[in-house]
PDB file of N, CA and C in Angstrom:
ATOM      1  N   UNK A   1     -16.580 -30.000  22.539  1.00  0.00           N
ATOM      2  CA  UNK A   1     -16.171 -30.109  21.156  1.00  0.00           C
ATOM      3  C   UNK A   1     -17.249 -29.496  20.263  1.00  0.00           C
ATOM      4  N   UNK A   2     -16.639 -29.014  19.324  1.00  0.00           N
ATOM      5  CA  UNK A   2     -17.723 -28.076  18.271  1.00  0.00           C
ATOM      6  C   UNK A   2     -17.595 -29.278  16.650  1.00  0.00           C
ATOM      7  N   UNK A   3     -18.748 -28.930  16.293  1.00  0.00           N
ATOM      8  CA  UNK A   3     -18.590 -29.691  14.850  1.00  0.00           C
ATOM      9  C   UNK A   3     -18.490 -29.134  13.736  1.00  0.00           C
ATOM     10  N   UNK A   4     -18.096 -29.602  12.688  1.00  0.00           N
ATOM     11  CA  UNK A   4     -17.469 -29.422  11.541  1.00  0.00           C
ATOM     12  C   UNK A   4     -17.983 -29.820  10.438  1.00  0.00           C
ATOM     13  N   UNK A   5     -19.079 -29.709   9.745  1.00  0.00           N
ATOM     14  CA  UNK A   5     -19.258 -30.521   8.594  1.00  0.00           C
ATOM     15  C   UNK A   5     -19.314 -32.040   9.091  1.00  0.00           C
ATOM     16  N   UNK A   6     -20.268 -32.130  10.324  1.00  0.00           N
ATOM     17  CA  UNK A   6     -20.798 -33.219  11.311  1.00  0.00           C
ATOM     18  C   UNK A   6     -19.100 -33.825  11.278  1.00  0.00           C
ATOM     19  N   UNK A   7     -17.823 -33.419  11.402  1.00  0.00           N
ATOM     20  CA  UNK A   7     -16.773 -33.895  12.193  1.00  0.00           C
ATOM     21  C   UNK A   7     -16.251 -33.098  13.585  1.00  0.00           C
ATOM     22  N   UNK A   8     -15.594 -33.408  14.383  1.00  0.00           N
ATOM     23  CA  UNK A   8     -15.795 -33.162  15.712  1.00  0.00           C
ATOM     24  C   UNK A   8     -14.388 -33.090  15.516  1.00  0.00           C
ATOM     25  N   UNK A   9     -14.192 -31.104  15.943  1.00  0.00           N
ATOM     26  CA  UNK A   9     -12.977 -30.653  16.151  1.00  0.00           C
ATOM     27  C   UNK A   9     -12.807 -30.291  17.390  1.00  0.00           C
ATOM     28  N   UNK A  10     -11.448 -30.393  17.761  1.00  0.00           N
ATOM     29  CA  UNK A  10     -10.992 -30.585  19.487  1.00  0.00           C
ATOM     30  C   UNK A  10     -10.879 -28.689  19.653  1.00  0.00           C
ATOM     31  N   UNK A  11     -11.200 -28.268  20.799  1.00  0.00           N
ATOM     32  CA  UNK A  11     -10.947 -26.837  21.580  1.00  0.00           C
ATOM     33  C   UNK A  11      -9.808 -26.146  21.260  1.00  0.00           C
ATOM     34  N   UNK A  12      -8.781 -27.306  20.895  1.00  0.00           N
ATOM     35  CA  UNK A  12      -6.996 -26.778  20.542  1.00  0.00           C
ATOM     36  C   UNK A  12      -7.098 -26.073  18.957  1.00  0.00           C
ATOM     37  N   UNK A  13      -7.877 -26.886  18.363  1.00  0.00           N
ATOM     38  CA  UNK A  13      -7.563 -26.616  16.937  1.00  0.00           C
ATOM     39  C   UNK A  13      -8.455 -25.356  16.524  1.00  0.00           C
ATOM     40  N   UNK A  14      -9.189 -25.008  17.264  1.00  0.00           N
ATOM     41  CA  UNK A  14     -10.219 -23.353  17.352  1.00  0.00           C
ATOM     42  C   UNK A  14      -9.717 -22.402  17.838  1.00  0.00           C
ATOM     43  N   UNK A  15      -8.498 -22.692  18.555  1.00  0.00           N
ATOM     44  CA  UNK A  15      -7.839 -22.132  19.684  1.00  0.00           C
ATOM     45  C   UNK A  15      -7.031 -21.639  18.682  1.00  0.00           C
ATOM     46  N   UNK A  16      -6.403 -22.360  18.121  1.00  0.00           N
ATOM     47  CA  UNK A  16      -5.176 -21.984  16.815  1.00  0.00           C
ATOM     48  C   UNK A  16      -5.668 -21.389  15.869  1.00  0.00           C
ATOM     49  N   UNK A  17      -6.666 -21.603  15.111  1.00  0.00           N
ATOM     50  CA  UNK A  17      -7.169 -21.350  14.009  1.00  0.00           C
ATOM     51  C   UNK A  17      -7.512 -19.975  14.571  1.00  0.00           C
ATOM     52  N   UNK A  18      -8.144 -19.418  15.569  1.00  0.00           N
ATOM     53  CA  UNK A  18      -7.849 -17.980  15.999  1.00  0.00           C
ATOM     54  C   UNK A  18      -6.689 -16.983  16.021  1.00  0.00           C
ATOM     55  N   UNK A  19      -5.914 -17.814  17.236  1.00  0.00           N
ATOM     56  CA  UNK A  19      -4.844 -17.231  17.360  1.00  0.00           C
ATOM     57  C   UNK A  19      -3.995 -17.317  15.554  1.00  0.00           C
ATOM     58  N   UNK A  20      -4.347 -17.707  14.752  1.00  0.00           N
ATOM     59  CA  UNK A  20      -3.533 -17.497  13.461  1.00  0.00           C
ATOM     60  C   UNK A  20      -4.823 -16.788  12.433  1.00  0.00           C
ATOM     61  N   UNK A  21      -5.638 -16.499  12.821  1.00  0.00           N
ATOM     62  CA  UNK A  21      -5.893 -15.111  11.773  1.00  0.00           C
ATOM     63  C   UNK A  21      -6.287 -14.008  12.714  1.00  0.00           C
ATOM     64  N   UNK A  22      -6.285 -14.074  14.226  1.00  0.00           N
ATOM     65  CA  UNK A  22      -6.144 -12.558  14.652  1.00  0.00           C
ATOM     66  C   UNK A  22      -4.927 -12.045  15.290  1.00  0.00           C
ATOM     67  N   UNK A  23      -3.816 -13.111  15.831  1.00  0.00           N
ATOM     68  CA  UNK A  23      -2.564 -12.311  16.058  1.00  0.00           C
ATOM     69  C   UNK A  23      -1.685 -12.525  15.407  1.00  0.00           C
ATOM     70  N   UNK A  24      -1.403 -13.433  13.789  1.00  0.00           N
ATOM     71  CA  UNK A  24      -0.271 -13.390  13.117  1.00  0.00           C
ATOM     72  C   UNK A  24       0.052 -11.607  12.430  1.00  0.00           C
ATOM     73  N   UNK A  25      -0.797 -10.898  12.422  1.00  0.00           N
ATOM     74  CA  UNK A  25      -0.476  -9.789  11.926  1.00  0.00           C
ATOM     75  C   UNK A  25      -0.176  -8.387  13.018  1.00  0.00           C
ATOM     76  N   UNK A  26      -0.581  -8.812  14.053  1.00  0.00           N
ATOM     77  CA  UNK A  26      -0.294  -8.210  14.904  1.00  0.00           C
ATOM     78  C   UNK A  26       0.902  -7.936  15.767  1.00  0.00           C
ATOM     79  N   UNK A  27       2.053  -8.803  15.145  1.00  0.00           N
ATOM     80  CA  UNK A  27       3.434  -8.873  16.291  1.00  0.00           C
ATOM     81  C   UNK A  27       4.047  -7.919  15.360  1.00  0.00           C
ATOM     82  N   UNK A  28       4.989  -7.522  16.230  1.00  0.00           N
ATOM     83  CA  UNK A  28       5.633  -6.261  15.506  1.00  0.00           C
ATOM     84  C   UNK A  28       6.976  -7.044  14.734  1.00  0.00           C
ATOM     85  N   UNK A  29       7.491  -6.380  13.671  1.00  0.00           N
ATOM     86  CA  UNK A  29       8.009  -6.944  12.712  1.00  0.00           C
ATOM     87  C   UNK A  29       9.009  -5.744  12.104  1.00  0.00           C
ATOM     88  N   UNK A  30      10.165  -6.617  12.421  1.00  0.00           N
ATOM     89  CA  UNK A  30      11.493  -5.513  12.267  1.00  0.00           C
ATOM     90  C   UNK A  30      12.070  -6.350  11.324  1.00  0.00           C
ATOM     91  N   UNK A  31      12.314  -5.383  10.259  1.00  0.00           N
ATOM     92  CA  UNK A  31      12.985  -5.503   8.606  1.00  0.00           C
ATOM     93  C   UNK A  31      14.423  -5.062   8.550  1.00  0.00           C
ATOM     94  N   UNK A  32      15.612  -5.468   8.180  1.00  0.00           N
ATOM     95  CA  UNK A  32      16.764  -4.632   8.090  1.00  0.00           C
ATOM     96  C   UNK A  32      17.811  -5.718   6.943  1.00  0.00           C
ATOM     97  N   UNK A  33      18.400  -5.101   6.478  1.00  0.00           N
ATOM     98  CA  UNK A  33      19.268  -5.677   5.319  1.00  0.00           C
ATOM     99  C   UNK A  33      20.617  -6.050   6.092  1.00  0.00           C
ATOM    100  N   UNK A  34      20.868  -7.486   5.865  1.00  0.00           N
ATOM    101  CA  UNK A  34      22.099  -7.912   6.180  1.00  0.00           C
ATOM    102  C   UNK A  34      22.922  -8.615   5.303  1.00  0.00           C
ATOM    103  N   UNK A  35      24.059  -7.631   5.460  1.00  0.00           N
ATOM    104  CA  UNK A  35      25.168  -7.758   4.996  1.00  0.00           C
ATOM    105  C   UNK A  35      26.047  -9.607   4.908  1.00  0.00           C
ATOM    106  N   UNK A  36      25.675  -9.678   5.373  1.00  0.00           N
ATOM    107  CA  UNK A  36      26.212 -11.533   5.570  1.00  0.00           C
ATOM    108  C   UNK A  36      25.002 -11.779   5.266  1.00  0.00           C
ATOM    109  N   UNK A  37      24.346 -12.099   5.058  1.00  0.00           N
ATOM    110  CA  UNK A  37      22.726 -12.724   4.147  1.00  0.00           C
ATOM    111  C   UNK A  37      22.512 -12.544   3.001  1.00  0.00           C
ATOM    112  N   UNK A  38      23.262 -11.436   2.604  1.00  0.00           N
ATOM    113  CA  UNK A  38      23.027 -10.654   1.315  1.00  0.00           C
ATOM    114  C   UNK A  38      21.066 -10.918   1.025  1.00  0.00           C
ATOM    115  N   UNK A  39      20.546 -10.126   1.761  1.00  0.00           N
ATOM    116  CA  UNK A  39      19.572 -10.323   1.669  1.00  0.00           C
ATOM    117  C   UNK A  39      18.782  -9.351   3.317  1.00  0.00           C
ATOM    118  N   UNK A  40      17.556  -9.299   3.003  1.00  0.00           N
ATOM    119  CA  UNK A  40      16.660  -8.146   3.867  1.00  0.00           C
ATOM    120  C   UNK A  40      16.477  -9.369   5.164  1.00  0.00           C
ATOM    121  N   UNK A  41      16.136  -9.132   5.891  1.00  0.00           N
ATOM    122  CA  UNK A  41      15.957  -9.757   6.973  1.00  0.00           C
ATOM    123  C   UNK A  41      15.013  -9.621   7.852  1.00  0.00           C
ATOM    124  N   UNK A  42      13.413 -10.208   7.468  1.00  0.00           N
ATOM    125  CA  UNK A  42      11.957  -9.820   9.082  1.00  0.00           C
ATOM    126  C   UNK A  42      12.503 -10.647  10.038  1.00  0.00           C
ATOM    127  N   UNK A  43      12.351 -10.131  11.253  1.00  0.00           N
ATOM    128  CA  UNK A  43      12.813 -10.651  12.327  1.00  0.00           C
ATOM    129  C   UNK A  43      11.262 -10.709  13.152  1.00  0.00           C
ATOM    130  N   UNK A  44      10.690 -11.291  14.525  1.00  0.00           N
ATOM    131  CA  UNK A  44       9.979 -11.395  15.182  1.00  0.00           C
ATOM    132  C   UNK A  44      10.031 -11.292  16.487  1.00  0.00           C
ATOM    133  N   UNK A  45      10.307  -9.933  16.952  1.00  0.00           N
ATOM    134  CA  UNK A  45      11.141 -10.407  18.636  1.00  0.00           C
ATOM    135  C   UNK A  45      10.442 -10.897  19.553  1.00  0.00           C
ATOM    136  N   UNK A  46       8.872 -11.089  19.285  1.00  0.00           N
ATOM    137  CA  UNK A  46       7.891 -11.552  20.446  1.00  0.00           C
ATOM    138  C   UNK A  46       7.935 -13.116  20.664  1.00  0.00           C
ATOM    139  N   UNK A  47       8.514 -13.561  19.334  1.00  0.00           N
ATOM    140  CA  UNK A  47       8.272 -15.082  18.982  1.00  0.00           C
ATOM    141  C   UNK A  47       9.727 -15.422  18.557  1.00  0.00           C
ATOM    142  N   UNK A  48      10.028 -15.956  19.695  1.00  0.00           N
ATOM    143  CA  UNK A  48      12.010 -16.269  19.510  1.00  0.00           C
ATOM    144  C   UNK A  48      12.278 -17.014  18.617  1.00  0.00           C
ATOM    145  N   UNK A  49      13.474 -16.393  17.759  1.00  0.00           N
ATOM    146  CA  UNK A  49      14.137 -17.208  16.725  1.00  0.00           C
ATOM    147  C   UNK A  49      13.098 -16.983  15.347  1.00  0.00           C
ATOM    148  N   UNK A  50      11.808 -16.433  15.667  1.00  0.00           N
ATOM    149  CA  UNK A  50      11.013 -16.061  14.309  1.00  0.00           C
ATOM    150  C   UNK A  50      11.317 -15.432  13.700  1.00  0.00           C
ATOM    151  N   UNK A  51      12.062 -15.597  12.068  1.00  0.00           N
ATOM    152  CA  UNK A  51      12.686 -14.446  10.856  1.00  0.00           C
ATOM    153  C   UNK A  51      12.702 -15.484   9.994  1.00  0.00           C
ATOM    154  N   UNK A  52      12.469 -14.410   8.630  1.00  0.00           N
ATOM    155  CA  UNK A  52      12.635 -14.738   7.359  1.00  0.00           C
ATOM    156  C   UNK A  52      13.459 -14.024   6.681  1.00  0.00           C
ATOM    157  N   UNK A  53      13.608 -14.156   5.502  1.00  0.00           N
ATOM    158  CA  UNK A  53      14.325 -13.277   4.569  1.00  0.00           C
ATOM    159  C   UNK A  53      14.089 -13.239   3.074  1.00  0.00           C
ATOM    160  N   UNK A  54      14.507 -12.207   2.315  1.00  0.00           N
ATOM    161  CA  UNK A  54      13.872 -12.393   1.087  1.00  0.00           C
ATOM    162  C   UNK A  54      14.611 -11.350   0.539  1.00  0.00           C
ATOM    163  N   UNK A  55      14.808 -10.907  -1.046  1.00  0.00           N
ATOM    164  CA  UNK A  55      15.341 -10.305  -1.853  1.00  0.00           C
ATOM    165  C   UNK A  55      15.472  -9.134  -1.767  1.00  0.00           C
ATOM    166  N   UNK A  56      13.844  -8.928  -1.338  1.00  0.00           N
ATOM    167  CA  UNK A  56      13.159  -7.369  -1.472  1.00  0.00           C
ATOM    168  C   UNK A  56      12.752  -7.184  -0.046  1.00  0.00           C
ATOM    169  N   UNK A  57      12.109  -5.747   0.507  1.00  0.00           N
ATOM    170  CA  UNK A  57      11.526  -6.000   1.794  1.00  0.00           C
ATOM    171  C   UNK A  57      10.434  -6.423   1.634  1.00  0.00           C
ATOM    172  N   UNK A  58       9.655  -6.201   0.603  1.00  0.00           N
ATOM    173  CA  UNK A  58       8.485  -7.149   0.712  1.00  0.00           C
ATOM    174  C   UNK A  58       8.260  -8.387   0.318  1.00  0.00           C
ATOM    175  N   UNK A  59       9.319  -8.977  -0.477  1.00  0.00           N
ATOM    176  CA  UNK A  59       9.791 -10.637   0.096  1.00  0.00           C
ATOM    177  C   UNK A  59       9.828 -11.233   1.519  1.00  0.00           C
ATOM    178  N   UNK A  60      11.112 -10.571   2.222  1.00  0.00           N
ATOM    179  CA  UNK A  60      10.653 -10.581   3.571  1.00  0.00           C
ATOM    180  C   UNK A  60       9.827 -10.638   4.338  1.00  0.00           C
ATOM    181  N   UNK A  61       8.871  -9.742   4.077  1.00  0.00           N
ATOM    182  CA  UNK A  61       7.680  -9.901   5.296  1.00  0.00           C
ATOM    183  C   UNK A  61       6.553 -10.328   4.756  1.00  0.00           C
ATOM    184  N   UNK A  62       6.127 -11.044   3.562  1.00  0.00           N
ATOM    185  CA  UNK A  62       5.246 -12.272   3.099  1.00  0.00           C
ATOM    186  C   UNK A  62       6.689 -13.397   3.634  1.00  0.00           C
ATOM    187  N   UNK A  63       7.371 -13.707   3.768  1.00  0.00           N
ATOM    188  CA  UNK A  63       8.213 -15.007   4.148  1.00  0.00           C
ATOM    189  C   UNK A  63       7.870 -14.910   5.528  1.00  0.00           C
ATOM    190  N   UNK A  64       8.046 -13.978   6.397  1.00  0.00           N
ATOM    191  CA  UNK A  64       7.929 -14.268   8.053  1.00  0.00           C
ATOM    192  C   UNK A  64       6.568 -14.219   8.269  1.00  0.00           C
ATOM    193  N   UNK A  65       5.471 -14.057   7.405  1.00  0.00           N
ATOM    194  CA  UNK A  65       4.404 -13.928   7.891  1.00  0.00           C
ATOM    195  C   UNK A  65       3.682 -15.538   7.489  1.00  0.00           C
ATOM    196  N   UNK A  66       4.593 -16.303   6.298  1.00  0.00           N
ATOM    197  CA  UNK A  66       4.328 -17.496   6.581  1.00  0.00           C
ATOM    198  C   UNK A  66       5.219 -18.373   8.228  1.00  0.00           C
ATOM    199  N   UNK A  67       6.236 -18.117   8.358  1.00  0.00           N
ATOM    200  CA  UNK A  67       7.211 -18.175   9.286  1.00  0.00           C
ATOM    201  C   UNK A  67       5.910 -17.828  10.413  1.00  0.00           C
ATOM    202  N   UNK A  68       5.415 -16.960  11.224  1.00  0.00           N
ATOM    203  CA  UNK A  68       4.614 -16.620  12.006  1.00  0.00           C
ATOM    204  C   UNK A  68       3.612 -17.911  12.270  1.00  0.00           C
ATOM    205  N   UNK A  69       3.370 -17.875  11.132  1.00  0.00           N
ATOM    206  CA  UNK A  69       1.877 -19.122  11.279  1.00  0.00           C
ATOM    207  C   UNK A  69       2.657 -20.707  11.325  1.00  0.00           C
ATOM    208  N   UNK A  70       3.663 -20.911  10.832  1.00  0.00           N
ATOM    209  CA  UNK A  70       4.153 -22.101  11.512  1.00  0.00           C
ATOM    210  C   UNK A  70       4.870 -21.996  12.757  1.00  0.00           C
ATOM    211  N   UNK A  71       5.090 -21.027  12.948  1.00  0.00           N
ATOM    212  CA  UNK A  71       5.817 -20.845  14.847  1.00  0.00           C
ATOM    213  C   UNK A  71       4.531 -20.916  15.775  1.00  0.00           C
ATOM    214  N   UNK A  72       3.776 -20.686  15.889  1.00  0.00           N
ATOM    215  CA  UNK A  72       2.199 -20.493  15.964  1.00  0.00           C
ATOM    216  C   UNK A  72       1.870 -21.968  16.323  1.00  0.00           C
ATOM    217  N   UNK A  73       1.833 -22.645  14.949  1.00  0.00           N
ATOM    218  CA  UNK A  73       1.358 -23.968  14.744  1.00  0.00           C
ATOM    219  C   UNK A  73       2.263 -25.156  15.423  1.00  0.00           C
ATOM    220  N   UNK A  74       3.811 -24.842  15.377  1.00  0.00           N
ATOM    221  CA  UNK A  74       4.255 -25.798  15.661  1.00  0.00           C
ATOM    222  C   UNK A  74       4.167 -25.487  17.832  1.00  0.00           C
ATOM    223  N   UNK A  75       4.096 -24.481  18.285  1.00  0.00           N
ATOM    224  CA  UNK A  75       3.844 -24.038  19.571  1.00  0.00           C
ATOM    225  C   UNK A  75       2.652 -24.909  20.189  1.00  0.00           C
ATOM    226  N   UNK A  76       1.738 -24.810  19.364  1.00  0.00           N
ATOM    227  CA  UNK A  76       0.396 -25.551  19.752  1.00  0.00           C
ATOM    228  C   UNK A  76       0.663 -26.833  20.065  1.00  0.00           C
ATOM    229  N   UNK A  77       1.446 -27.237  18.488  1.00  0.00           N
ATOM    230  CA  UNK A  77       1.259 -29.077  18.529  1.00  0.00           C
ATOM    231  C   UNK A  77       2.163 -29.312  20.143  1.00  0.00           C
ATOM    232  N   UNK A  78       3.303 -28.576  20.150  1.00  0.00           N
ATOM    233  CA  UNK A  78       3.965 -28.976  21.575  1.00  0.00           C
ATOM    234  C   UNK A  78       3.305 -28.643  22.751  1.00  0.00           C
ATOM    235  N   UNK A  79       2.348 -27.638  22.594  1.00  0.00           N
ATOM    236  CA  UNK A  79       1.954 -27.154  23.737  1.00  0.00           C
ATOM    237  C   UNK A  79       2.683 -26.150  24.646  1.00  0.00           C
ATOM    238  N   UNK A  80       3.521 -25.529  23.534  1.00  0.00           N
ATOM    239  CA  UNK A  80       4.068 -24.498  24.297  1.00  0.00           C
ATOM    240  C   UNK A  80       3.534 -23.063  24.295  1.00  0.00           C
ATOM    241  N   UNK A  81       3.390 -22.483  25.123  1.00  0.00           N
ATOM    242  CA  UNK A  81       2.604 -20.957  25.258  1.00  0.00           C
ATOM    243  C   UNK A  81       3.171 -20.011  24.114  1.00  0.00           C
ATOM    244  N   UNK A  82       1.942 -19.269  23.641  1.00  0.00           N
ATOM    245  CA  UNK A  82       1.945 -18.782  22.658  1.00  0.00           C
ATOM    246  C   UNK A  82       1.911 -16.993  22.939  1.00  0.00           C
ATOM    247  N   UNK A  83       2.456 -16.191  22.898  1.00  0.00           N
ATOM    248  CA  UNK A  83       2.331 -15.034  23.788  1.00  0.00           C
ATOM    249  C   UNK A  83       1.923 -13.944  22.744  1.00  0.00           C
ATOM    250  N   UNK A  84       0.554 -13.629  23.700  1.00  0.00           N
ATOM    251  CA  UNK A  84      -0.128 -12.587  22.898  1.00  0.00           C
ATOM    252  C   UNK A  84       0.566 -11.450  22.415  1.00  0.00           C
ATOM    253  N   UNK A  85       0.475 -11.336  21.013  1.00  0.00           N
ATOM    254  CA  UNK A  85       1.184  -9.762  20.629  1.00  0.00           C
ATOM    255  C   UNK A  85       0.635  -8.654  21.588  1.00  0.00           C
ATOM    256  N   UNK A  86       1.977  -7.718  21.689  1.00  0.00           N
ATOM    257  CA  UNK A  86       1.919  -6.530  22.400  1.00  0.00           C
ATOM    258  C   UNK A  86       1.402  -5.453  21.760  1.00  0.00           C
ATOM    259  N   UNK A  87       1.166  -5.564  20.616  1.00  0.00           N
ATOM    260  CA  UNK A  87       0.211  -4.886  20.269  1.00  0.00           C
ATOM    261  C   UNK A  87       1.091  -3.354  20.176  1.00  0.00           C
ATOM    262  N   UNK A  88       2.242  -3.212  20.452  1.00  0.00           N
ATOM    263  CA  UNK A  88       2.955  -1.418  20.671  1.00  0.00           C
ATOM    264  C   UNK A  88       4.840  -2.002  20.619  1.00  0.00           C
ATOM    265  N   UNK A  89       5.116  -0.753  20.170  1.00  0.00           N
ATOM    266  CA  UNK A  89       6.601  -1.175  19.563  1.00  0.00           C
ATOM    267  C   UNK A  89       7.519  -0.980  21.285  1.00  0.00           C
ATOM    268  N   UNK A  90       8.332  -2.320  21.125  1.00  0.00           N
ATOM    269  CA  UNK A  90       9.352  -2.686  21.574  1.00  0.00           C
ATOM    270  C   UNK A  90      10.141  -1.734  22.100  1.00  0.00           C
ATOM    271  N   UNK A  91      10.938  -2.100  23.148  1.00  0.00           N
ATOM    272  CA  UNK A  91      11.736  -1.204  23.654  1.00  0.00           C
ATOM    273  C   UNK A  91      13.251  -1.384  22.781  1.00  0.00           C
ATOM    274  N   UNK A  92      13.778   0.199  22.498  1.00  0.00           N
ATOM    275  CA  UNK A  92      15.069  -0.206  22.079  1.00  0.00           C
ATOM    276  C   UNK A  92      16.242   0.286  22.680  1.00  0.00           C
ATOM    277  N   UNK A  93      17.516  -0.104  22.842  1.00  0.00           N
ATOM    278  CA  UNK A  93      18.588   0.255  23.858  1.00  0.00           C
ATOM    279  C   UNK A  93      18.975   1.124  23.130  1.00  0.00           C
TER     280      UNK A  93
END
């Protein structure tokens, strides 16, 4: 355990606090306007079910990039694996 302003933070919460300021910006992030949303749409394909939406496209991707850091966060608290961005664009059919 490392300390904090003499409080004693657990390995998990250093672990996160990493993984959310060096790979939330790093997952690749697909924008597209939908028609039934009436509205733009960031999607996250590395991190299932991760999307936001917003007015503008850059509504959008300040919304999924908060979206990112709670998919992130809530992964941890369960303990479910968190998968390093790929760092290179996606395959498309």
């Amino acid at each position: 355990m490392q300390r904090d302003n003499g409080k004693a933070k657990p390995v998990r919460q250093l672990i996160l606090k990493y993984q959310l300021e060096n790979w939330m910006h790093k997952y690749e992030t697909i924008i597209h306007w939908s028609n039934e949303d009436n509205a733009f749409v960031a999607e996250v394909p590395e991190l299932p079910g991760c999307m936001a939406h917003g007015n503008t496209q850059e509504a959008a991707l300040a919304n999924v990039k908060e979206a990112v850091a709670l998919w992130i966060e809530t992964a941890q608290e369960f303990g479910d694996p968190i998968p390093e961005p790929k760092g290179r664009r996606l395959q498309f059919a």
